[in-house]
Protein backbone atom coordinates (compact mmCIF):
# COMPACT_ATOMS: atom_id res chain seq x y z
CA UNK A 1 7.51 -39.26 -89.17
CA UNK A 2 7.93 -35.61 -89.68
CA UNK A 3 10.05 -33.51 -87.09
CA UNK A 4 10.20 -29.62 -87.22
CA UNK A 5 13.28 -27.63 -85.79
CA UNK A 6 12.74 -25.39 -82.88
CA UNK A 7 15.73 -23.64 -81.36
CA UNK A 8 15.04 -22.68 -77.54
CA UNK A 9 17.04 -20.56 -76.03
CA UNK A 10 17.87 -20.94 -72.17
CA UNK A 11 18.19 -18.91 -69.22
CA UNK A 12 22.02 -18.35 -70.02
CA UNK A 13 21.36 -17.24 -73.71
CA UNK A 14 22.41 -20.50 -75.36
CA UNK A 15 20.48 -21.71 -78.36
CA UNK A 16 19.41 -25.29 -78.01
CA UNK A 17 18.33 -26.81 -81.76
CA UNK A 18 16.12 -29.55 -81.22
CA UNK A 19 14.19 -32.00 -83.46
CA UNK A 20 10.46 -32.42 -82.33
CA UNK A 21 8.20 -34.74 -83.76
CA UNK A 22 4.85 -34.31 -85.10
CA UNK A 23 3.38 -37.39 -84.78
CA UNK A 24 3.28 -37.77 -81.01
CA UNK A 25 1.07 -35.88 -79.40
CA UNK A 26 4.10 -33.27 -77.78
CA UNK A 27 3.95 -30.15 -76.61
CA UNK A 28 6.77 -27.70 -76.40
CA UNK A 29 7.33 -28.20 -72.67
CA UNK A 30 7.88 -32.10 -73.41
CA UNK A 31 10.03 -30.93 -75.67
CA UNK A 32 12.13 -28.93 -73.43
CA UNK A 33 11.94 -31.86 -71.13
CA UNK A 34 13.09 -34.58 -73.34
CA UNK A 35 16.33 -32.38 -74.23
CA UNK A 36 16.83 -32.02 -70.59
CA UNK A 37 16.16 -28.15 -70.36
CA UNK A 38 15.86 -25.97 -67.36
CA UNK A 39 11.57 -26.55 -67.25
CA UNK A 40 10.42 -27.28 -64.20
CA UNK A 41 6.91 -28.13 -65.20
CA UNK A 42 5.32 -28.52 -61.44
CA UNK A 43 1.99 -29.18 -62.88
CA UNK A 44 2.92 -31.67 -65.30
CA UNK A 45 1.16 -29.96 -68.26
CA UNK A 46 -1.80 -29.20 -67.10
CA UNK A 47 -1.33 -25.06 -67.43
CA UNK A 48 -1.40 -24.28 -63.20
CA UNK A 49 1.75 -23.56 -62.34
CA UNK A 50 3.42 -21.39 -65.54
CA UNK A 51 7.15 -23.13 -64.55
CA UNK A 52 7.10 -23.78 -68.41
CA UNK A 53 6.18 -20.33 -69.87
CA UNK A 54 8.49 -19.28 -72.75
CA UNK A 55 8.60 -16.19 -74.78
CA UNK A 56 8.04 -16.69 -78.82
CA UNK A 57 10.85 -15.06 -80.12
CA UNK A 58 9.78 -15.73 -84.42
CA UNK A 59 6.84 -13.94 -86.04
CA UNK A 60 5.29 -17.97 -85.61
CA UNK A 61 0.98 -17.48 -84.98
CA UNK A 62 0.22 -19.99 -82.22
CA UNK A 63 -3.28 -19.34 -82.27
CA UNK A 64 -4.78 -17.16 -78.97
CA UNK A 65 -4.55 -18.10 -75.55
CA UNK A 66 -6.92 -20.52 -74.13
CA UNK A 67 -8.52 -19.80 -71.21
CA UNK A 68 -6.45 -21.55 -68.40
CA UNK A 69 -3.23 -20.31 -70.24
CA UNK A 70 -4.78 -17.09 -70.01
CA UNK A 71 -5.68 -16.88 -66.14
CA UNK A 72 -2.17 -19.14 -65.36
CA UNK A 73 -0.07 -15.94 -67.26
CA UNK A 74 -2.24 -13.48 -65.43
CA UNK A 75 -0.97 -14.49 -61.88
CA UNK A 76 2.50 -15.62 -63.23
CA UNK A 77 5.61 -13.30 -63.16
CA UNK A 78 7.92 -11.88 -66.05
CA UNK A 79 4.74 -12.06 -68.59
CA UNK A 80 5.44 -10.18 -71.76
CA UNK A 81 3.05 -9.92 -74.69
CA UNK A 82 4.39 -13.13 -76.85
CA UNK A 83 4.66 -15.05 -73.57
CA UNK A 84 2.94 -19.08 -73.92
CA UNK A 85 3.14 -21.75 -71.90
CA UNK A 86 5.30 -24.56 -73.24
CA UNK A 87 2.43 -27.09 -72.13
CA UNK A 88 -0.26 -25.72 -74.44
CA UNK A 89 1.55 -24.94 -77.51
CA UNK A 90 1.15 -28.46 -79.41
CA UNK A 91 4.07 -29.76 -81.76
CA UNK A 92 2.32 -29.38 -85.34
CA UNK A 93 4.24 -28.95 -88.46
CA UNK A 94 3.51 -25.44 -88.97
CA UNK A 95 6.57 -24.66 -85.52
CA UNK A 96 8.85 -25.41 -88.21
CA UNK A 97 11.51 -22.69 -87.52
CA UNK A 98 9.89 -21.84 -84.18
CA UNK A 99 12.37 -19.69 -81.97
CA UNK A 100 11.46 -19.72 -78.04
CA UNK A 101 13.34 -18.20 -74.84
CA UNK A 102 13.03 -19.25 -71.67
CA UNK A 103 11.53 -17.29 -68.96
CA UNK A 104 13.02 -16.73 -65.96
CA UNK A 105 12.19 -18.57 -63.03
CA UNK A 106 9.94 -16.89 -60.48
């Protein structure tokens, strides 16, 4: 089993350091629910209701938008440019050192 480290930093500013593994099929908002963080995650992962979107704070590539992500962040509030949605951004090896904030919630 291979885990990467991901800090995530919550609404208050505190840095969380988590271990997420590779090898399960997670995405960062499991991730963020498994530790218990503030993510609501209405739509259960399913990119329709943006209560997971984070902002990437590292120089990490997650690969474009898809197209749901895309339309969810369009209607969503408190969007910046490296905003994602926790439920598309798939725990792969290459998050190693990933740094995300939580955005606020609407």
């Amino acid at each position: 089993m291979t885990d990467v480290n991901i800090t995530i930093i919550d609404r208050e500013g505190v840095e969380h350091k988590v271990l997420a593994p590779t090898d399960m099929n997670m995405n960062l908002m499991e991730v963020c629910k498994a530790y218990e963080l503030p993510v609501q995650a209405v739509c259960g992962g399913i990119a329709m209701c943006a209560t997971c979107q984070c902002y990437v704070i590292s120089g990490h590539d997650l690969g474009e938008r898809n197209e749901d992500e895309q339309a969810m962040l369009w209607e969503a509030q408190n969007v910046k440019d490296n905003s994602r949605l926790g439920c598309q951004v798939p725990i792969t090896e290459k998050l190693e050192g990933l740094v995300v904030e939580l955005a606020p919630e609407e």
